[in-house]
N, C-alpha and C. Protein backbone atom coordinates (compact mmCIF):
# COMPACT_ATOMS: atom_id res chain seq x y z
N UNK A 1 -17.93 3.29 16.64
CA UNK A 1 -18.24 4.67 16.31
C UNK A 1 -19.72 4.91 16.60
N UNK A 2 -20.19 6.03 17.10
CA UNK A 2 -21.50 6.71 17.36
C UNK A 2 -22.10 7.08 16.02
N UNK A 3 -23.46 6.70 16.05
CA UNK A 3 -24.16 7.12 15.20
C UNK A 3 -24.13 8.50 14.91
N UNK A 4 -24.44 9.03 15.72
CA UNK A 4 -24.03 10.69 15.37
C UNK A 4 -22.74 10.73 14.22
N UNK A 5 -22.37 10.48 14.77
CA UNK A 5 -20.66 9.98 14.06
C UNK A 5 -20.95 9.44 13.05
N UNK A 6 -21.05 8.60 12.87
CA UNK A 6 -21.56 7.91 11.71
C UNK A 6 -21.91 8.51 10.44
N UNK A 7 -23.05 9.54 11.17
CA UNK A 7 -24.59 10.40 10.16
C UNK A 7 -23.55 11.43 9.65
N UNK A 8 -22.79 12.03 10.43
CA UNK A 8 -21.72 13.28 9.74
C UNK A 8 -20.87 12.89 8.96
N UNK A 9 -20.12 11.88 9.27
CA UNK A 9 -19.34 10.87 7.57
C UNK A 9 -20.08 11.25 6.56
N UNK A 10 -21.20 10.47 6.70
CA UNK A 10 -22.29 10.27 5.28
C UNK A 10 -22.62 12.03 4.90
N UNK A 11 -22.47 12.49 5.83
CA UNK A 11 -22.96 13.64 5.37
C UNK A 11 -22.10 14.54 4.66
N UNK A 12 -20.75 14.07 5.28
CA UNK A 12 -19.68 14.67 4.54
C UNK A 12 -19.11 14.35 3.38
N UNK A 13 -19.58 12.62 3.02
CA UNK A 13 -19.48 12.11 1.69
C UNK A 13 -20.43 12.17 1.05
N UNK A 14 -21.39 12.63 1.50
CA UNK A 14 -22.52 13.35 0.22
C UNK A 14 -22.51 14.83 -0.46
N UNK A 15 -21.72 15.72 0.86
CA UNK A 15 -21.28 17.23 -0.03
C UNK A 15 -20.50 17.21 -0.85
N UNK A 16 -19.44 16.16 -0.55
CA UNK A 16 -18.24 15.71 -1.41
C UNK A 16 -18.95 15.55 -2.71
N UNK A 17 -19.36 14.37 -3.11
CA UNK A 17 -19.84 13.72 -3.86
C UNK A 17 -20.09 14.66 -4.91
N UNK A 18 -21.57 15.45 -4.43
CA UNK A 18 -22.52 16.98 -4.96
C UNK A 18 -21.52 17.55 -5.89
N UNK A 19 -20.36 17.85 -5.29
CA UNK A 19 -18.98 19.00 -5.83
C UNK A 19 -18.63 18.00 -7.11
N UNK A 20 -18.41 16.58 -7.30
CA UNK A 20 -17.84 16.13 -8.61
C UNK A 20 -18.47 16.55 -9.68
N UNK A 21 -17.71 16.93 -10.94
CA UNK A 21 -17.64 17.77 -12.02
C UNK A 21 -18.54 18.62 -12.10
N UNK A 22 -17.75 19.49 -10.18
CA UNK A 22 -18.57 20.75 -10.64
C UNK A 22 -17.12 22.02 -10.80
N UNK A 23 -16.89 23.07 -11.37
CA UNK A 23 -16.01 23.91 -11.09
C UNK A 23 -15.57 24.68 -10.18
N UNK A 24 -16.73 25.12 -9.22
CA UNK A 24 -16.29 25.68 -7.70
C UNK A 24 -15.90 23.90 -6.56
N UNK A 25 -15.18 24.04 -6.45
CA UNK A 25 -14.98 23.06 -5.29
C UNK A 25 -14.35 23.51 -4.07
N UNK A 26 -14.68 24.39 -3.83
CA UNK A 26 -13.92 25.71 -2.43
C UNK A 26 -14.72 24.65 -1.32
N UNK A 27 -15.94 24.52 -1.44
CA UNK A 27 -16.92 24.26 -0.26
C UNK A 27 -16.25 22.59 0.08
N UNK A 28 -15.41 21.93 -0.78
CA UNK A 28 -15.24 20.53 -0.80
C UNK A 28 -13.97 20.48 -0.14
N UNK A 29 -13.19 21.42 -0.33
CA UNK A 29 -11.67 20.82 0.01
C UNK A 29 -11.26 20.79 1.37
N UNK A 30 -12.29 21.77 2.35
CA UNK A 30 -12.06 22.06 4.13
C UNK A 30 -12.17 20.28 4.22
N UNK A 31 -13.53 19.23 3.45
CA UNK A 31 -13.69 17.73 3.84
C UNK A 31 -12.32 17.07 4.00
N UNK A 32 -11.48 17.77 2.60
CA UNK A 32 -10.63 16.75 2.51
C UNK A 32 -9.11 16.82 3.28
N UNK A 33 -8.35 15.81 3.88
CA UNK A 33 -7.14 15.98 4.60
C UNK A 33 -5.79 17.01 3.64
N UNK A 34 -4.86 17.27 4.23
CA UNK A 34 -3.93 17.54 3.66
C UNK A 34 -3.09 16.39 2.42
N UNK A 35 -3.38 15.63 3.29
CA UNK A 35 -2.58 14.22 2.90
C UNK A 35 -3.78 13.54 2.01
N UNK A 36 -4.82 14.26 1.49
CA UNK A 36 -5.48 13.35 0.63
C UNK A 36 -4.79 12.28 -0.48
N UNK A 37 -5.33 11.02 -0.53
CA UNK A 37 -5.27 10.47 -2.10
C UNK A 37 -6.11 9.98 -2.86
N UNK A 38 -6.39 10.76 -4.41
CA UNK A 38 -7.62 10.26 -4.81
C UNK A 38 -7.10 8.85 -5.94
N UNK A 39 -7.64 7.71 -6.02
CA UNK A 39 -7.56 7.21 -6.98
C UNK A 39 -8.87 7.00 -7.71
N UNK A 40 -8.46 6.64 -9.18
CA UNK A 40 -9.10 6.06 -9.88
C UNK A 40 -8.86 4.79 -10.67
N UNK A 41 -9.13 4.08 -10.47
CA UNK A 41 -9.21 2.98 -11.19
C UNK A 41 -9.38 3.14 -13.06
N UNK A 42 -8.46 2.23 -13.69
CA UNK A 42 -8.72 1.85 -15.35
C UNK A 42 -7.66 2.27 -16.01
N UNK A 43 -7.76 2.50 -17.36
CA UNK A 43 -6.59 3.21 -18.27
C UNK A 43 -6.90 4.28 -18.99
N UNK A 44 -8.26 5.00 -18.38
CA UNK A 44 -8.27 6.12 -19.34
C UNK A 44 -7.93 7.27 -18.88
N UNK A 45 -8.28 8.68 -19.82
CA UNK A 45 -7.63 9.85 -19.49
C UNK A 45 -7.60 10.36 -17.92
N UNK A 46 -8.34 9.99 -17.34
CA UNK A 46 -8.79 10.71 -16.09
C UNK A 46 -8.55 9.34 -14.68
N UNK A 47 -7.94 8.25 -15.53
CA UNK A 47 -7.66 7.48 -14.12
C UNK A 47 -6.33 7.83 -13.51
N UNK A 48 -5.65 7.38 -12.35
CA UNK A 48 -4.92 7.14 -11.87
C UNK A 48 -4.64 7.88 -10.35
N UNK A 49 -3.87 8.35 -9.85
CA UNK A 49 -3.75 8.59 -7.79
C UNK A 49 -3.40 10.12 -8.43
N UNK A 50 -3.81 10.92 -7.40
CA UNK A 50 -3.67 12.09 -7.58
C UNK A 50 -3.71 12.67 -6.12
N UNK A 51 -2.29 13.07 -5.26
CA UNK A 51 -1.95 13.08 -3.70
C UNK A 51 -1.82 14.16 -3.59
N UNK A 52 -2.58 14.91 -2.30
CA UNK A 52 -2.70 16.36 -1.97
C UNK A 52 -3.49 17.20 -2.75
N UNK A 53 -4.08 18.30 -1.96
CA UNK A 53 -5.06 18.79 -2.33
C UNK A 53 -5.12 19.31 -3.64
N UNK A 54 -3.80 20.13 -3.86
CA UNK A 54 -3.78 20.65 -5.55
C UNK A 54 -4.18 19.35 -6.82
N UNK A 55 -3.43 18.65 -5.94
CA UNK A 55 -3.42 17.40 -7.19
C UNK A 55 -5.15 17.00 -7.38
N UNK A 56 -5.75 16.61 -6.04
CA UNK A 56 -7.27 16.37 -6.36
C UNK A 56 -8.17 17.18 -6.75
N UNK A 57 -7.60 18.81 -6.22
CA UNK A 57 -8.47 19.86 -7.10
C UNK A 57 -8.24 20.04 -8.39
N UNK A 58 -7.41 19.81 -8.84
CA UNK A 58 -7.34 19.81 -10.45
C UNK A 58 -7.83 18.91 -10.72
N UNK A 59 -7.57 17.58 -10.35
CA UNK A 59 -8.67 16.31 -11.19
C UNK A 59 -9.98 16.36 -10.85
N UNK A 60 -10.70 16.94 -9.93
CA UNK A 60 -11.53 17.48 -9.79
C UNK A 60 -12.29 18.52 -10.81
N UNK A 61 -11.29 19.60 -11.48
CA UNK A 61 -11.98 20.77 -12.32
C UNK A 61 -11.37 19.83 -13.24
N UNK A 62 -11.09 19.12 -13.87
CA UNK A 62 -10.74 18.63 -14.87
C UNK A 62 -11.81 18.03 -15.26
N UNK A 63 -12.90 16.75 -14.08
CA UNK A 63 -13.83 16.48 -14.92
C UNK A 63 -15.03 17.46 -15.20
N UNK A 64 -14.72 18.54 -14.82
CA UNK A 64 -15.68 19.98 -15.20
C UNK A 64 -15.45 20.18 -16.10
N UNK A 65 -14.12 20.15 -16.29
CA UNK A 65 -14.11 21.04 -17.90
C UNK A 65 -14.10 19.20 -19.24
N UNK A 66 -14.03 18.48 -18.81
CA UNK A 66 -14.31 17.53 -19.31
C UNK A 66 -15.18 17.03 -20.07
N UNK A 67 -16.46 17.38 -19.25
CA UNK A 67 -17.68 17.04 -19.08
C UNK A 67 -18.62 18.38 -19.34
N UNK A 68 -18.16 19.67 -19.49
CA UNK A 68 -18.60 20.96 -19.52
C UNK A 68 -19.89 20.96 -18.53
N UNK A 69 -19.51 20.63 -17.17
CA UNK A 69 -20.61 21.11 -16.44
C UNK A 69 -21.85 20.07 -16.45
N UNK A 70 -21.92 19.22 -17.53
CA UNK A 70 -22.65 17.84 -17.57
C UNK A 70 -22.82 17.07 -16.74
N UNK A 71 -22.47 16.94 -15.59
CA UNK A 71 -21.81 15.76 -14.71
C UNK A 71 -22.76 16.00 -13.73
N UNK A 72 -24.02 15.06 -13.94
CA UNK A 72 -25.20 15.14 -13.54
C UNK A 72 -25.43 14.63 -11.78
N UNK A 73 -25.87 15.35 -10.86
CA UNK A 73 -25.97 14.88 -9.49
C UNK A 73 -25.93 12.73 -9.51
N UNK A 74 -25.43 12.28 -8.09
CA UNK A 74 -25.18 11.11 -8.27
C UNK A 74 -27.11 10.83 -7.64
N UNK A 75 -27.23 9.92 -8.12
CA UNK A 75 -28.03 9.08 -7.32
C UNK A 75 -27.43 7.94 -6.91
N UNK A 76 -27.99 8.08 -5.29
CA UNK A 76 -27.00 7.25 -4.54
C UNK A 76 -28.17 6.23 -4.77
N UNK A 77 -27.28 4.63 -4.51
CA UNK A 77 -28.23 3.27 -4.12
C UNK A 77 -28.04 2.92 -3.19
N UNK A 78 -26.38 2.84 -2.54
CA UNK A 78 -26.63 2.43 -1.04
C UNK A 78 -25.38 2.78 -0.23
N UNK A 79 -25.49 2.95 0.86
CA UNK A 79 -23.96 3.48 1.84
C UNK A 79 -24.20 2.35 2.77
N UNK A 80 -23.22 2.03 2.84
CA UNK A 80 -22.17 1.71 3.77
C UNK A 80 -21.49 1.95 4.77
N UNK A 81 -21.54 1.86 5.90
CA UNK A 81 -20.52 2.78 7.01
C UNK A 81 -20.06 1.72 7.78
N UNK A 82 -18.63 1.87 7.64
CA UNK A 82 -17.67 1.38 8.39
C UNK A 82 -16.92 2.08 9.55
N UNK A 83 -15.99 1.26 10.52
CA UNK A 83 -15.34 2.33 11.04
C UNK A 83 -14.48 3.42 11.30
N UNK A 84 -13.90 3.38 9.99
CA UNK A 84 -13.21 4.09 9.16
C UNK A 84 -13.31 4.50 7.75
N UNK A 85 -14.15 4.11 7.06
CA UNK A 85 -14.61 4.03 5.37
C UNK A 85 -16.08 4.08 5.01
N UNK A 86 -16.54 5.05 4.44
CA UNK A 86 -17.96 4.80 3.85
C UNK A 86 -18.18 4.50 2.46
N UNK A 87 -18.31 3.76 2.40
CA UNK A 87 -18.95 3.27 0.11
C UNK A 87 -20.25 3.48 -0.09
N UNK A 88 -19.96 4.26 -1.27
CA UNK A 88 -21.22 4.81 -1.42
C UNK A 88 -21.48 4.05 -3.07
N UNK A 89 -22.65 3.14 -3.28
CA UNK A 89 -22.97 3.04 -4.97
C UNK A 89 -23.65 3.73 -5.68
N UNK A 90 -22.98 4.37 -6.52
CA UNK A 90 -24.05 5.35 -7.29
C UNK A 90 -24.29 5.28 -8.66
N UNK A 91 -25.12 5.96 -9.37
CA UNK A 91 -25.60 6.03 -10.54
C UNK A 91 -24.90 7.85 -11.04
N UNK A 92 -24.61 7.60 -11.95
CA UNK A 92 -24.20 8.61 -12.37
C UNK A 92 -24.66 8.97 -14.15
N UNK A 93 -24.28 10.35 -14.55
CA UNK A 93 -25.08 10.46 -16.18
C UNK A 93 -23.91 11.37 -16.48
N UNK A 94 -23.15 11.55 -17.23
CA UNK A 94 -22.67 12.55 -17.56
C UNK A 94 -22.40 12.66 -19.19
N UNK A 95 -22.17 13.85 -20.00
CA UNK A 95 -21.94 14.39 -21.19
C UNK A 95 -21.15 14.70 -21.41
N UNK A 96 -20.30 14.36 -22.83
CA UNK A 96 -19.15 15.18 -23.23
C UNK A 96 -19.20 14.68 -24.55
N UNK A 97 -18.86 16.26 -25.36
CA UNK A 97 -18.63 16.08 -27.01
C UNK A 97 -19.70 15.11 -27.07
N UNK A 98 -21.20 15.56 -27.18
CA UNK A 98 -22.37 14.90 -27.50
C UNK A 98 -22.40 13.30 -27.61
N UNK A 99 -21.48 12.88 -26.38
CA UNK A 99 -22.18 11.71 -25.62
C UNK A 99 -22.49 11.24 -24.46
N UNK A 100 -22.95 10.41 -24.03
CA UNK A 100 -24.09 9.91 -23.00
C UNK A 100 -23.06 9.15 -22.16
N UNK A 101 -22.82 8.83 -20.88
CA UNK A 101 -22.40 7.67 -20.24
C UNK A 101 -22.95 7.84 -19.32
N UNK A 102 -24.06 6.93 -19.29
CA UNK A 102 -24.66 6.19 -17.79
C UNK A 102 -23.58 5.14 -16.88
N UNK A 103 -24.17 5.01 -15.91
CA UNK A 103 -22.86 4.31 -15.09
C UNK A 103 -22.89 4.08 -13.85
N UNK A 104 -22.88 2.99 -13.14
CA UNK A 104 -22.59 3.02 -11.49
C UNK A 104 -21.03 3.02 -11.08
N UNK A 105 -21.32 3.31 -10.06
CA UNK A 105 -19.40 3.16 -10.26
C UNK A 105 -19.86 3.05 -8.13
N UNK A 106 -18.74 2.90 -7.21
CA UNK A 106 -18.42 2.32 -6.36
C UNK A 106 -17.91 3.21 -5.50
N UNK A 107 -17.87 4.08 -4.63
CA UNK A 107 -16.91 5.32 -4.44
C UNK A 107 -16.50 4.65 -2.68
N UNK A 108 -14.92 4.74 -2.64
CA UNK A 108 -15.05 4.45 -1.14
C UNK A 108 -14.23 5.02 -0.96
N UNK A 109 -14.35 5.94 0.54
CA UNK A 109 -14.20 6.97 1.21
C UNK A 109 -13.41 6.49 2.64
N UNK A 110 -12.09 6.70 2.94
CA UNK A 110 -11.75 6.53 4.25
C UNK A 110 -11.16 7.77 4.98
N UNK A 111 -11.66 8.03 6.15
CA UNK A 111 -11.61 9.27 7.11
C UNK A 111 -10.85 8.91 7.84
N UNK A 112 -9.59 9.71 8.39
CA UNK A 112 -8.77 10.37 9.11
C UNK A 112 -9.15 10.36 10.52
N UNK A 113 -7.86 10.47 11.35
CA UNK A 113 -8.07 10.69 13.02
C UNK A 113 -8.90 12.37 13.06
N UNK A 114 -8.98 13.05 11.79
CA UNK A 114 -9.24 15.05 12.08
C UNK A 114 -10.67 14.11 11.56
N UNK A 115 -11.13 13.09 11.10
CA UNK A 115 -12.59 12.79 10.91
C UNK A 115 -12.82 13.66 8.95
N UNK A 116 -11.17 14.00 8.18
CA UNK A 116 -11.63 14.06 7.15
C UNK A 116 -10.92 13.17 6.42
N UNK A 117 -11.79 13.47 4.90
CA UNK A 117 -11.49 12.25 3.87
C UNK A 117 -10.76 12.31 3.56
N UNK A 118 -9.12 11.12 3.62
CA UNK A 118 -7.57 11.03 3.54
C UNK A 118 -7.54 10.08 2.29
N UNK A 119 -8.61 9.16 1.94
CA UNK A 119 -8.47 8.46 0.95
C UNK A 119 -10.04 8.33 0.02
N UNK A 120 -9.79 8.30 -1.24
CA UNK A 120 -11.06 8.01 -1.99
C UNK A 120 -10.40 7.38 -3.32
N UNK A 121 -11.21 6.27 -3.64
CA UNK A 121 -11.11 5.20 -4.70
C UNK A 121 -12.64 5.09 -5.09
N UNK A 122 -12.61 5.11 -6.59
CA UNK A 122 -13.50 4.83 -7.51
C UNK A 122 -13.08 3.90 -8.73
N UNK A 123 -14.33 3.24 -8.54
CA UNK A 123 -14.48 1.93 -9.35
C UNK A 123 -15.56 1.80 -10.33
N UNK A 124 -15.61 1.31 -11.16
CA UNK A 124 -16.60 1.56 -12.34
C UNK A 124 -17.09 0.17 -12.43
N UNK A 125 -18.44 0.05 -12.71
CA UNK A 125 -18.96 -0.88 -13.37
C UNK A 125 -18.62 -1.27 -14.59
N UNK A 126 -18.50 -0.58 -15.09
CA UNK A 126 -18.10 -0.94 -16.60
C UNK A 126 -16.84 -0.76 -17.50
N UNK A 127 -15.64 -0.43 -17.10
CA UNK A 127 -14.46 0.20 -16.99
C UNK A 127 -14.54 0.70 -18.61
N UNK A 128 -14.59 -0.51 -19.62
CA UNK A 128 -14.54 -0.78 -20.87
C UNK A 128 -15.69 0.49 -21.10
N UNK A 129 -16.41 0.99 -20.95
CA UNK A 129 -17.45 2.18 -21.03
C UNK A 129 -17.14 3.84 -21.06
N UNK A 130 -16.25 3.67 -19.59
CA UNK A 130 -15.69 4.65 -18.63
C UNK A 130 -14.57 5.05 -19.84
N UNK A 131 -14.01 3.82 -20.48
CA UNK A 131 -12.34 4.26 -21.22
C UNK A 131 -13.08 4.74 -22.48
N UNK A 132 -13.73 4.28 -22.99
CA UNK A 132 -14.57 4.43 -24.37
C UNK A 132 -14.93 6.12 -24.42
N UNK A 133 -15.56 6.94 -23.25
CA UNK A 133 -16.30 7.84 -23.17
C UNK A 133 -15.12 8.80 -22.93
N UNK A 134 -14.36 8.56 -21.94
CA UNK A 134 -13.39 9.61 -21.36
C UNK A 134 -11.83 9.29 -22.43
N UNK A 135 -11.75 8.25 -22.99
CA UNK A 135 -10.39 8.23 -24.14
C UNK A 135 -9.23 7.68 -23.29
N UNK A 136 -7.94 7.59 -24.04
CA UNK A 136 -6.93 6.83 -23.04
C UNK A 136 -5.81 7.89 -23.03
C-alpha cells in the first residue's frame, strides 16, 4: 500500500475515533462499510458485536448517553498501519454517575476493498475496570 494510502486510513481512523461518545455521528458513518462489525471485548454493559450500521450507531449514542457527553477526546500513543488494519493505542478519560475511568484500551481497525472501516475491535487494558465503571 502507498503512503498516501496509508496517511488517509489514519486519517479516517482518527475522525472515527473523535465521534466516540459523541451524539452526532452523521460525519462517522459515510467511514464505515455497510457490512460493518463492531466488537467489544469483556462482560460488561456495553461489550459485545454489534453488525451494520444501525447496530453500531446505536452503540455508538449509547456510550453518549452513557457517559453524558463525558467521553473525553482519545489521546493517541501509537498507530500502526498494516495492509489492511490500523491499531491505534489510546488513552482515554471518561465520566459517568460521578465517576472517573482512565484507561488505554487497543482499537483495531480493518478496511474494506471501498477503503472503509468493515471491522473494529476494542480491547481494554484493564477489563476488570472497564466492567466495574460501565456495570454488567
Amino acid at each position: 500500500m502507498s503512503e498516501p494510502a496509508q496517511s488517509d486510513r489514519v486519517t479516517k481512523v482518527r475522525q472515527f475515533l473523535r465521534h466516540i461518545g459523541k451524539r452526532d455521528i452523521s460525519e462517522v458513518m459515510p467511514l464505515l462499510s455497510p457490512e460493518v462489525t463492531y466488537h467489544v471485548v469483556g462482560s460488561h454493559a456495553l461489550s459485545g458485536t454489534y453488525s451494520g450500521h444501525d447496530a453500531v450507531a446505536g452503540h455508538l449514542v449509547d456510550i453518549a448517553e452513557r457517559t453524558a457527553g463525558r467521553f473525553d477526546p482519545f489521546k493517541e500513543d501509537d498507530v500502526m498501519v498494516g495492509l489492511d488494519h490500523v491499531c491505534v493505542l489510546v488513552n482515554i478519560r471518561m465520566q459517568a454517575d460521578g465517576r472517573t475511568l482512565r484507561s488505554r484500551h487497543v482499537i483495531l481497525l480493518r478496511f474494506d476493498f471501498r477503503d472503509q472501516i468493515d471491522h473494529v475491535t476494542v480491547f481494554f487494558e484493564n477489563v476488570d475496570a472497564v466492567e466495574r465503571f460501565y456495570g454488567k
